[in-house]
Protein backbone atom coordinates (compact mmCIF):
# COMPACT_ATOMS: atom_id res chain seq x y z
CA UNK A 1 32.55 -24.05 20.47
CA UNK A 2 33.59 -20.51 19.83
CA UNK A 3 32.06 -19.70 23.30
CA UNK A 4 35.41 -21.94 24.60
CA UNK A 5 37.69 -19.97 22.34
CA UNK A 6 36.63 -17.04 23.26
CA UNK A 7 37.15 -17.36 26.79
CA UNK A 8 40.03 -19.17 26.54
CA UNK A 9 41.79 -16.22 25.07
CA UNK A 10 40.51 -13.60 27.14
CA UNK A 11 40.59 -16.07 30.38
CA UNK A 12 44.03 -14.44 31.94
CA UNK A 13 41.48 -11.21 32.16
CA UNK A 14 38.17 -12.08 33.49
CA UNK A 15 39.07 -12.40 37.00
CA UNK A 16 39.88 -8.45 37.53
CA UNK A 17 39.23 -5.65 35.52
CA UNK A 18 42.87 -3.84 33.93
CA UNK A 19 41.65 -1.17 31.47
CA UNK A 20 41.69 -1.19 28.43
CA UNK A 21 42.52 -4.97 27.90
CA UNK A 22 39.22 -5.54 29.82
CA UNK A 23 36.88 -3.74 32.13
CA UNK A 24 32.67 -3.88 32.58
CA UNK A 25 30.26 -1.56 31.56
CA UNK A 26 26.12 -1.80 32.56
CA UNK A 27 26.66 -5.67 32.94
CA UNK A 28 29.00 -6.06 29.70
CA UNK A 29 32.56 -7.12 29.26
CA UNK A 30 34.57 -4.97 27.29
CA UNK A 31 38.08 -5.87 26.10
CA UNK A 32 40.33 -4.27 24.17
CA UNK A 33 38.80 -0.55 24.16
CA UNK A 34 36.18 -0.71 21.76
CA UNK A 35 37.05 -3.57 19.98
CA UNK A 36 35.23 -6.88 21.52
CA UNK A 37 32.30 -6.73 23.41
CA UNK A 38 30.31 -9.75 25.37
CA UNK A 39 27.08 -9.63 27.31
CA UNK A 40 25.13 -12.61 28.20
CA UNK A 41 21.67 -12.26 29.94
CA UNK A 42 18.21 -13.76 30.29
CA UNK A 43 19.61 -17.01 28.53
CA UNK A 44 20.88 -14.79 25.18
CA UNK A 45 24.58 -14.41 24.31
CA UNK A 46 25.45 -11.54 22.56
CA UNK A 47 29.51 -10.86 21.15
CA UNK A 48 30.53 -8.10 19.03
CA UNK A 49 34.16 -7.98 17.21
CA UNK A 50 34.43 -4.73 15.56
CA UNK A 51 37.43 -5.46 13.80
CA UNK A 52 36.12 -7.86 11.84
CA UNK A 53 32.99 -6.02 11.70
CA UNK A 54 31.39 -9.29 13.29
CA UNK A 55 28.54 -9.92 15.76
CA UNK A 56 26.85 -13.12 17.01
CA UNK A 57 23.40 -13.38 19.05
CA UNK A 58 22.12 -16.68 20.56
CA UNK A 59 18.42 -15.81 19.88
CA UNK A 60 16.36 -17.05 16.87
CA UNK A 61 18.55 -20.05 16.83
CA UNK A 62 21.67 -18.11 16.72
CA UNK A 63 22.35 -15.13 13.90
CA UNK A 64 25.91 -14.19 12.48
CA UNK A 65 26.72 -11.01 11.20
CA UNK A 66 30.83 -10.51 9.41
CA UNK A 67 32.02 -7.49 7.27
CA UNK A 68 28.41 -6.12 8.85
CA UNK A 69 26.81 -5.50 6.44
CA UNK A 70 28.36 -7.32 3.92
CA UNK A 71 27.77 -11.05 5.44
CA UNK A 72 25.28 -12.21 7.58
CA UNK A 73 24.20 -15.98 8.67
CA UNK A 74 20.98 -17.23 10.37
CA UNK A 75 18.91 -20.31 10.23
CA UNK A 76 16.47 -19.02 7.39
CA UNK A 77 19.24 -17.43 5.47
CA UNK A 78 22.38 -16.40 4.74
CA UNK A 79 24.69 -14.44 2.38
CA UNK A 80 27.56 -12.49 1.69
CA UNK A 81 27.22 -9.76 -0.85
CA UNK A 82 27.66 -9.79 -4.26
CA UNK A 83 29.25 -13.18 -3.80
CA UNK A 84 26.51 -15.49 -2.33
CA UNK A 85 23.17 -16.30 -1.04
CA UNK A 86 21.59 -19.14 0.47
CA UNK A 87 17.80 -19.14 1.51
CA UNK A 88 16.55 -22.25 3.97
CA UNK A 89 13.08 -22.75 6.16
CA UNK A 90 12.21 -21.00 9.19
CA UNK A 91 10.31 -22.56 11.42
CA UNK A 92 7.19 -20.02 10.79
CA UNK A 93 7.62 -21.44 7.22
CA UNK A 94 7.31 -25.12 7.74
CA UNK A 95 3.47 -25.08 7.37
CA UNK A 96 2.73 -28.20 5.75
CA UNK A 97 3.96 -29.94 2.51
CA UNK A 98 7.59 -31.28 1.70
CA UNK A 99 7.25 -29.27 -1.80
CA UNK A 100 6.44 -26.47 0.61
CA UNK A 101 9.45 -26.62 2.45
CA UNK A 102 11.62 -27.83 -0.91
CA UNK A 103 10.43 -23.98 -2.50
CA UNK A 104 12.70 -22.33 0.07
CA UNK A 105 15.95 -24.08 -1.04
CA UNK A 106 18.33 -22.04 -2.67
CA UNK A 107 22.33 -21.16 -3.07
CA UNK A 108 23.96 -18.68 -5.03
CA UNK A 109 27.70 -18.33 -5.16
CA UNK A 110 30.14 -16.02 -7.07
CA UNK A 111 27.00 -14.62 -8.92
CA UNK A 112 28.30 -17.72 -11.53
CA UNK A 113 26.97 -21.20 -9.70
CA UNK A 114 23.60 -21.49 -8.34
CA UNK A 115 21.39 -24.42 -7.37
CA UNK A 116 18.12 -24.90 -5.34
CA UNK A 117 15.34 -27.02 -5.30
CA UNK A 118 11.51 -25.92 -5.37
CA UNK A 119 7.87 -27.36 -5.60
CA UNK A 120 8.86 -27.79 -9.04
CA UNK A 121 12.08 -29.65 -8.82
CA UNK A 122 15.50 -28.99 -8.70
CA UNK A 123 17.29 -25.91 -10.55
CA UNK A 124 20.94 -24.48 -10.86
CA UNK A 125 23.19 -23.64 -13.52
CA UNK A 126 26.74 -21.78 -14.07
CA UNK A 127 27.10 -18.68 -15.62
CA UNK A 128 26.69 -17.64 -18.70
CA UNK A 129 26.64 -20.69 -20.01
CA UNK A 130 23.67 -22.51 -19.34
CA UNK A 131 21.11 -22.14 -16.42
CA UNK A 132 17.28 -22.51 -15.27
CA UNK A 133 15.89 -21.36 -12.39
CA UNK A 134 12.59 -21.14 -10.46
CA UNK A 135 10.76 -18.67 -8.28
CA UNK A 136 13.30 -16.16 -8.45
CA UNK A 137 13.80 -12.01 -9.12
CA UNK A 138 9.62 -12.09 -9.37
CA UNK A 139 9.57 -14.38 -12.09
CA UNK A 140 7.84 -18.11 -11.67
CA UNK A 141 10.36 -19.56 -14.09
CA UNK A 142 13.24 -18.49 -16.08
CA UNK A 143 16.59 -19.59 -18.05
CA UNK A 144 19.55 -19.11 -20.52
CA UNK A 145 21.83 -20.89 -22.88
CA UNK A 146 25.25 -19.22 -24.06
CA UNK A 147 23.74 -15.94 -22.29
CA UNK A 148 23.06 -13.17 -23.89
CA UNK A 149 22.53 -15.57 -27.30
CA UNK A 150 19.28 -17.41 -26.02
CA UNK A 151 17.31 -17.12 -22.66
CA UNK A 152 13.50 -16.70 -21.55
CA UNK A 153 11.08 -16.18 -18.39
CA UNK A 154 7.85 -17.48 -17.46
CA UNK A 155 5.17 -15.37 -14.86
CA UNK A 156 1.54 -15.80 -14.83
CA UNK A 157 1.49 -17.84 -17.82
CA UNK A 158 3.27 -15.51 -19.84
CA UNK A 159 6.49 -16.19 -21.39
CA UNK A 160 9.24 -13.99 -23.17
CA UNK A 161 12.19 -15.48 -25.32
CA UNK A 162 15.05 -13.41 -25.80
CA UNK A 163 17.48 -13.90 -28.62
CA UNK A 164 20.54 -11.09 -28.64
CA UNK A 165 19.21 -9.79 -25.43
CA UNK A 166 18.10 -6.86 -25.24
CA UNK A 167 17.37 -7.05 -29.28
CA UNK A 168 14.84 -9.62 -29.88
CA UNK A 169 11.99 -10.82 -27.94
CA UNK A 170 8.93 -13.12 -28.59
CA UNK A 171 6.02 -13.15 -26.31
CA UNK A 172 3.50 -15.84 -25.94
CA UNK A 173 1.07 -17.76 -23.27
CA UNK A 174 -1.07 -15.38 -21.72
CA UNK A 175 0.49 -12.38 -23.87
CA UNK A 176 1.13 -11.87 -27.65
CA UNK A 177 3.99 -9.67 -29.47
CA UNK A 178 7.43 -8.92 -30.46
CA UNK A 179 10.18 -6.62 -29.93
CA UNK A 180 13.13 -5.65 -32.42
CA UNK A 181 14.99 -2.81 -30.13
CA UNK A 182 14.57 -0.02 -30.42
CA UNK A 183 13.08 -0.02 -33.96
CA UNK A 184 9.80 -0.83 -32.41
CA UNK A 185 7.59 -3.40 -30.82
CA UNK A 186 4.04 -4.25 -29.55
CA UNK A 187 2.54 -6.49 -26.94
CA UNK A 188 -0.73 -7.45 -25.27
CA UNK A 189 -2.10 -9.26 -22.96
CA UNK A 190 -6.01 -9.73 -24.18
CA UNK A 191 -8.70 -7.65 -21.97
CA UNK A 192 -5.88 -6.40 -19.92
CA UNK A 193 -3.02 -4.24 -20.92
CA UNK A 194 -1.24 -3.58 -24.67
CA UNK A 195 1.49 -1.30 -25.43
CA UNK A 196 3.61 -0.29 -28.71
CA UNK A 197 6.66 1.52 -28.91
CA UNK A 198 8.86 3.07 -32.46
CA UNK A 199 12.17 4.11 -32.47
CA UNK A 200 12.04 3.69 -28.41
CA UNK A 201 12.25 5.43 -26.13
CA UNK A 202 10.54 8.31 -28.07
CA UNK A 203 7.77 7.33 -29.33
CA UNK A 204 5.68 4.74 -26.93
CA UNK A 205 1.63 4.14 -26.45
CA UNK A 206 0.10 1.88 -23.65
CA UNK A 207 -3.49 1.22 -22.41
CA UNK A 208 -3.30 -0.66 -18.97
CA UNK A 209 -5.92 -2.13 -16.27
CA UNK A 210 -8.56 -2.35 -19.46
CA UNK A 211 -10.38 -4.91 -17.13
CA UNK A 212 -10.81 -2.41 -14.53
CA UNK A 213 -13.33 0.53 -13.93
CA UNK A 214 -10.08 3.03 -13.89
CA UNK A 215 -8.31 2.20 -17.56
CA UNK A 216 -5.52 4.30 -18.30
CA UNK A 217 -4.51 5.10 -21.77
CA UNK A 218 -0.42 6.69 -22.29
CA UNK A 219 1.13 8.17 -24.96
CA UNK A 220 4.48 9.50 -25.06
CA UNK A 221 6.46 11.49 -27.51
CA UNK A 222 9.30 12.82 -26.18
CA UNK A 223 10.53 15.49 -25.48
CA UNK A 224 7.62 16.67 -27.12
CA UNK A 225 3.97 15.82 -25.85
CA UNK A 226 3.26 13.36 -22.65
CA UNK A 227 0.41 11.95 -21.62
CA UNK A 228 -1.66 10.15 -18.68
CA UNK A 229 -5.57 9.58 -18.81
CA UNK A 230 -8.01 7.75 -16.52
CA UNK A 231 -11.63 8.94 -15.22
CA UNK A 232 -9.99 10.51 -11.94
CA UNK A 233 -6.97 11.89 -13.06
CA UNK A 234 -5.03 13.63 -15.79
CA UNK A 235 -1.57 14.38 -16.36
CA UNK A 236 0.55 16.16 -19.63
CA UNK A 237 3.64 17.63 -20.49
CA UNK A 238 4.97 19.66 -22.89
CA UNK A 239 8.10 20.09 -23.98
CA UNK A 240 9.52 18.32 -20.77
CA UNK A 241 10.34 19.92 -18.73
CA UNK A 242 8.97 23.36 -20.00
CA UNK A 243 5.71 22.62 -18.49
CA UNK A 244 3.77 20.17 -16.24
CA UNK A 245 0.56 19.63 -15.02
CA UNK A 246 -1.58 17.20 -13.17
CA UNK A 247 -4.90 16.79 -11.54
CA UNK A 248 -7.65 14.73 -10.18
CA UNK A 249 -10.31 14.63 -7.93
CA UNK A 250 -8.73 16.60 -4.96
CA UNK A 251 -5.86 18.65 -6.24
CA UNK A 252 -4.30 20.03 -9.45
CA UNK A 253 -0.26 20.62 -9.59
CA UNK A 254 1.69 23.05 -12.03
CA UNK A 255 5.37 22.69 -12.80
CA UNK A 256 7.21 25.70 -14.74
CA UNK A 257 10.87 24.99 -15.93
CA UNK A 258 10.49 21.87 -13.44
CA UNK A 259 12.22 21.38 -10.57
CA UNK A 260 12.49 25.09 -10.75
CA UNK A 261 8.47 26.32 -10.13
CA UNK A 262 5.77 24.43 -8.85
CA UNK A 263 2.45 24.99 -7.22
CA UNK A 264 -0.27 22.93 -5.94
CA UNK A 265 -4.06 23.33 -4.74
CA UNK A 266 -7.12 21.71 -3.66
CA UNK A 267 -9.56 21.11 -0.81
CA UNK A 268 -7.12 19.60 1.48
CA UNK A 269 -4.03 21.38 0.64
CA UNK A 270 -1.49 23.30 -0.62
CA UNK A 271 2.15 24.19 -1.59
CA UNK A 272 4.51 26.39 -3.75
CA UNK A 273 8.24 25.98 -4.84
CA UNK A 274 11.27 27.77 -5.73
CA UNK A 275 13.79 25.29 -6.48
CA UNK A 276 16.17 25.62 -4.48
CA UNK A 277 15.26 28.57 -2.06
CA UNK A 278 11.99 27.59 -0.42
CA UNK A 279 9.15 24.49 -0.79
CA UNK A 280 6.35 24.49 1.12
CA UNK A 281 3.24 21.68 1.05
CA UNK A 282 0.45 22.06 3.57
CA UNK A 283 -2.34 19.10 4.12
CA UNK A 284 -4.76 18.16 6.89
CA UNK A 285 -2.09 15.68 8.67
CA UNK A 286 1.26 16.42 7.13
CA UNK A 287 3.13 19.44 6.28
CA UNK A 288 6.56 20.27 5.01
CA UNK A 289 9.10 23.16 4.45
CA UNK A 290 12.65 23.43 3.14
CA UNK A 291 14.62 26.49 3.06
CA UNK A 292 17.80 26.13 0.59
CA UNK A 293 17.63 22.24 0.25
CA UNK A 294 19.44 20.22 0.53
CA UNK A 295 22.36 22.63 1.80
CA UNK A 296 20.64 24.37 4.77
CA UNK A 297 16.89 23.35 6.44
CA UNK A 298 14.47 20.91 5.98
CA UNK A 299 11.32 20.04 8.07
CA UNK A 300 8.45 17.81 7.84
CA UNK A 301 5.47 17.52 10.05
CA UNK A 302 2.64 14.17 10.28
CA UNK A 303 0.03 12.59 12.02
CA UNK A 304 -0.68 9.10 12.98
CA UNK A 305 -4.16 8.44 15.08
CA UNK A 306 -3.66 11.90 16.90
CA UNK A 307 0.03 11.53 17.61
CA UNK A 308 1.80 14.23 16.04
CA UNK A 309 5.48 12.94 14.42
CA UNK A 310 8.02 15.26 13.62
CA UNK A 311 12.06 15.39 11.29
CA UNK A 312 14.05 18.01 10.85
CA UNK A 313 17.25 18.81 9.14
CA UNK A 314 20.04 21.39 9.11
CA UNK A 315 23.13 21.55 6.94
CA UNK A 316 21.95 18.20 5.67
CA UNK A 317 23.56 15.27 7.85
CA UNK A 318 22.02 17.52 10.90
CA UNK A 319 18.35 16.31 11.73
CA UNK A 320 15.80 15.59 14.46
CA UNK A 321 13.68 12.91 14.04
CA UNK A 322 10.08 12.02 16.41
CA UNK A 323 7.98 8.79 15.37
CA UNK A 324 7.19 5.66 15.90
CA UNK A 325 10.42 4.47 16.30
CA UNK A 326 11.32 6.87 18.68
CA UNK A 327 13.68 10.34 18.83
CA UNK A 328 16.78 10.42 16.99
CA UNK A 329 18.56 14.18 16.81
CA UNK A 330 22.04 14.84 15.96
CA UNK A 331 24.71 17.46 15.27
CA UNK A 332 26.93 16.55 13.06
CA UNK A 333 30.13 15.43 13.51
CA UNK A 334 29.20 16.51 17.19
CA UNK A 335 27.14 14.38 18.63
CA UNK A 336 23.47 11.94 18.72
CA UNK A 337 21.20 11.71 21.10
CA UNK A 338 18.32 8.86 20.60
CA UNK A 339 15.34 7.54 22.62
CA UNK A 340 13.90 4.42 22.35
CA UNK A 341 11.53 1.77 24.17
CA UNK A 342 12.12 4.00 27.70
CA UNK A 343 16.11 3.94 26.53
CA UNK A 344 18.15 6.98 25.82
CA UNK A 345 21.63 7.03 24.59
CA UNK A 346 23.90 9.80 23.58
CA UNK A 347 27.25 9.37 22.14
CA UNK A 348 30.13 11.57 20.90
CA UNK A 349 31.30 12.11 18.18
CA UNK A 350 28.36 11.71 15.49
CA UNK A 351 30.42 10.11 12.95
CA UNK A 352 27.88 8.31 10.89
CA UNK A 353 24.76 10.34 11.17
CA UNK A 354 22.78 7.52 10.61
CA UNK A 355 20.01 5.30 12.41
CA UNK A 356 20.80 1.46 12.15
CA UNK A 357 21.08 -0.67 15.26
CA UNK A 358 23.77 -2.77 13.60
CA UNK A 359 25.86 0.50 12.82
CA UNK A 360 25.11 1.54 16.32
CA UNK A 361 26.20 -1.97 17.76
CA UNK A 362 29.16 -2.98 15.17
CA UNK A 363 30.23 0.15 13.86
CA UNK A 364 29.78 3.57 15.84
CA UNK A 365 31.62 1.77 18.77
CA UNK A 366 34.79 2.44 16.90
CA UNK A 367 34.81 6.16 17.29
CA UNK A 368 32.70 7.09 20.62
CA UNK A 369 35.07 8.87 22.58
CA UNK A 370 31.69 9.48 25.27
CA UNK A 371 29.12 7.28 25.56
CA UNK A 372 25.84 7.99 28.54
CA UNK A 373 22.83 5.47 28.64
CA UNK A 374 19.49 5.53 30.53
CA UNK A 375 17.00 3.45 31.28
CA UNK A 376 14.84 3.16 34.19
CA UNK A 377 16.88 4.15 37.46
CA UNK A 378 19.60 3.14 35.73
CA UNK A 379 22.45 6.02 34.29
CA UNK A 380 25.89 4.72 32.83
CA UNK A 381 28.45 7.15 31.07
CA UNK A 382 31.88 6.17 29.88
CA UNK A 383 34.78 8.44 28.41
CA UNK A 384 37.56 7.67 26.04
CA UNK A 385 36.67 3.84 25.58
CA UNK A 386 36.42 2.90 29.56
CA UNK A 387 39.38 4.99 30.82
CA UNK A 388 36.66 6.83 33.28
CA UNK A 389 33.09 5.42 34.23
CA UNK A 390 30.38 6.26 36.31
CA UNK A 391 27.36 3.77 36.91
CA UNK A 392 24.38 4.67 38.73
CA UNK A 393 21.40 3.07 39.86
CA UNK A 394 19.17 4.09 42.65
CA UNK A 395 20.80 5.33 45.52
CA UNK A 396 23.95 3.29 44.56
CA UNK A 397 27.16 4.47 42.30
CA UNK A 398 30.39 3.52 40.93
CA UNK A 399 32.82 5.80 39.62
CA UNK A 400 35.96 3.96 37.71
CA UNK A 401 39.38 5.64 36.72
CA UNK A 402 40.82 3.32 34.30
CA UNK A 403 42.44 -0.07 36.57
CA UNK A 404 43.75 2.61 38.97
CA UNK A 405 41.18 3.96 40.90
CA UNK A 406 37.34 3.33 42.06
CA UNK A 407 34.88 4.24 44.53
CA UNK A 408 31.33 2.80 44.66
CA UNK A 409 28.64 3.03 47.26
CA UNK A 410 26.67 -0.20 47.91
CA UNK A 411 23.54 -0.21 49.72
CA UNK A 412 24.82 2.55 51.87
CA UNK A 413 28.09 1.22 52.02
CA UNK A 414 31.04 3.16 50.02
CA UNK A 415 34.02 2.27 50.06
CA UNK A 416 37.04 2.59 47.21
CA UNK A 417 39.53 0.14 45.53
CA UNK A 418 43.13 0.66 43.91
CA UNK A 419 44.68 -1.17 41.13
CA UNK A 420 41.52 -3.18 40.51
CA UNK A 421 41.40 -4.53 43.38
CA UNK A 422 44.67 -4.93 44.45
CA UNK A 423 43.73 -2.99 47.60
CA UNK A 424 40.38 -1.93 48.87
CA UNK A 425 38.61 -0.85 51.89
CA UNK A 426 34.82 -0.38 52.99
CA UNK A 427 32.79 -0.84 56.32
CA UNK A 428 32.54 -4.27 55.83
CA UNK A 429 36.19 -5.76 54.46
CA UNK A 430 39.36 -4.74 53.67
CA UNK A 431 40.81 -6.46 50.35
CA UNK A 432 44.67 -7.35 50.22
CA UNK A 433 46.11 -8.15 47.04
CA UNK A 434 42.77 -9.35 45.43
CA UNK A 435 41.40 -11.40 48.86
CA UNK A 436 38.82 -9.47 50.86
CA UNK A 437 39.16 -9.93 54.71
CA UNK A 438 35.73 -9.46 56.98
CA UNK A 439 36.50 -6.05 59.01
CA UNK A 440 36.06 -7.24 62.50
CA UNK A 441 32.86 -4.53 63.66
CA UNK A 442 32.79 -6.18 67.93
CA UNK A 443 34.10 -2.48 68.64
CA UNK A 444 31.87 -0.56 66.95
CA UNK A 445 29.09 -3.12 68.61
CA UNK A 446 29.98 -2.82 71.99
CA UNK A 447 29.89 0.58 71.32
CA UNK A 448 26.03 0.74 70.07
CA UNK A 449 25.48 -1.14 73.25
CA UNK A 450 26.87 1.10 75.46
């Protein structure tokens, strides 16, 4: 339906270009400047209104985006931040079950009403006042009553019962304890993990992964004394952050006055700090240097399978970035220049020095005074929103002024065009107010055959 809308609005100009209200660029319409943007190819429809902030694309069943990146609808989900959320079934999802299928039901609205339905059964509530959910924020089950007066959770078998939250919990199922905040508390979780804490957060104790052949026993008193043991590695503190020091099986670190001093050894590496003049950390496939952090330089160095990946920074929002999703460098506010998939693009200003292809498609639009693309034996470039374009592919070119002037060469054949059309010539018509009239060539073949 909004396919009809949209055309009927914007019908008066689709049949000639008139910059800026509408004009083509690499096979998409562009009306309005920058504003609205519409491309449909290979069976995919693609509109952007910038706006609103809004974007739609046909594929995967058709996906919204509106105050990008505040909103965004598609057939598995959909939301609009902080004010709701609504989770349904993809196809990939719909493996077997109907309680398979029911576990991926779920609305949230206002951050108040909620309700969804699961393998377990139906859920939803309103807001502080009473509520249960399931499979939700990592926890298998969970609910409240008069929030923060009563409310619990449920994972793994374990369940904690809040009264006064954050002031008193009970523990039981798979794990025993208590908590009064933050006088002290103690729980545990038999063979496993048990921790303790008094007058929190000083003074706190924890042995974890006892069922493991790498236990680790903590014990903090802060600011005081910290402490991290297992068989392969070892960290303290004293008198955070006075001094720090770690090690295990390949590498020790010291930290003096941290972040001021640090160093680091071991068989495959090293480093040294001097916060904030100069880091430097050297390994076998990844190195890294900053000079005056964040303020002036930054560079780090890695290797994937051979292929060496590479980011730098200057004055912060400058950088230059080489991996696997391709180049991205930029000068702020200057410019950007990015490769991708056999496609570069460079645009001007660098307003956003940021890599996102919906900021890039919904929101850098809005303040690209020069825009050049290339991919293949294709080369477009376009200044100050469409008023001058230049398209090339191949022997063939196009070079636009606005809706007052062009000149193109076809397949050998260049000819020009004024007012969009309103007049044109080339050595095969002549075009009169829009019409095109067949150039009549019997002279230039009698001619040839002379």
């Amino acid at each position: 339906m909004w396919k009809f809308v949209f055309l009927f609005i914007l019908f008066p100009f689709t049949l000639q270009a008139f910059w800026p209200v509408y004009w083509e660029f690499g096979g998409e319409k562009r009306f309005l400047g920058p504003l609205v943007s519409y491309k449909q190819e290979n069976n995919e429809t693609n509109l952007t209104i910038r706006p609103f902030l809004f974007s739609y694309d046909s594929n995967e069943g058709g996906v919204y985006n509106y105050l990008y990146p505040l909103g965004k609808s598609a057939k598995d989900k959909s939301y609009f931040l902080p004010f709701y959320l609504s989770k349904g079934t993809s196809q990939s999802d719909k493996a077997a079950s109907d309680e398979d299928i029911l576990s991926q039901s779920d609305d949230t609205s206002f951050l108040l009403y909620f309700h969804g339905t699961s393998s377990k059964g139906a859920y939803g509530g309103l807001f502080p006042f009473y509520g249960k959910l399931y499979d939700r924020f990592g926890k298998d089950e969970m609910g409240f009553f008069m929030w923060p007066f009563y409310s619990y959770t449920e994972t793994d078998g374990a369940r904690k019962t809040n009264l006064l939250w954050p002031f008193i919990s009970f523990y039981s199922g798979t794990e025993k304890g208590f908590k009064l905040w933050p006088l002290f508390g103690t729980k545990q979780r038999e063979g496993i993990k048990k921790s303790s804490f008094f007058l929190w957060p000083i003074f706190s104790r924890e042995e974890d992964s006892l069922d493991t052949d790498e236990p680790t026993e903590k014990f903090y008193a802060i600011p005081f004394y910290l402490s991290s043991k297992s068989k392969t590695r070892n960290e303290y503190a004293i008198m955070f952050p006075l001094y720090l020091y770690s090690k295990d099986q390949y590498r020790e670190k010291t930290k003096i006055l941290w972040p001021v001093f640090s160093f680091t050894k071991g068989d495959d590496m090293s480093g040294y700090g001097i916060f904030p003049l100069v880091s430097s950390e050297t390994r076998e496939d990844y190195s890294t240097l900053s000079i005056l952090w964040p303020v002036l330089y930054n560079q780090t160095e890695w290797f994937i399978k051979g292929r060496r990946y590479t980011k730098k920074r200057v004055l912060l929002f400058n950088r230059y970035v080489d991996n696997e999703d391709g180049i991205f460098f930029n000068i702020w506010p200057i410019f950007e220049h990015q490769e991708q998939n056999g496609r570069t693009d460079v645009i001007m200003p660098s307003i956003l020095p940021v890599r996102s292809a919906g900021i890039d498609r919904i929101i850098k639009p809005l303040f690209t005074v020069m825009e050049h693309h290339e991919e293949g034996n294709k080369s477009m470039t376009s200044f100050f929103y469409g008023l001058i374009t230049r398209e090339e592919e191949n022997d063939d070119w196009k070079i636009r002024f606005a809706f007052l002037f062009e000149i193109k060469k076809e397949s050998g054949n260049v000819g020009y065009e004024i007012f969009s059309g309103l007049f044109g010539i080339d050595k095969s018509s002549v075009k009169i107010f829009f019409i095109p009239f067949k150039r009549d060539d019997s002279k230039s073949n009698t001619k040839n055959t002379e």
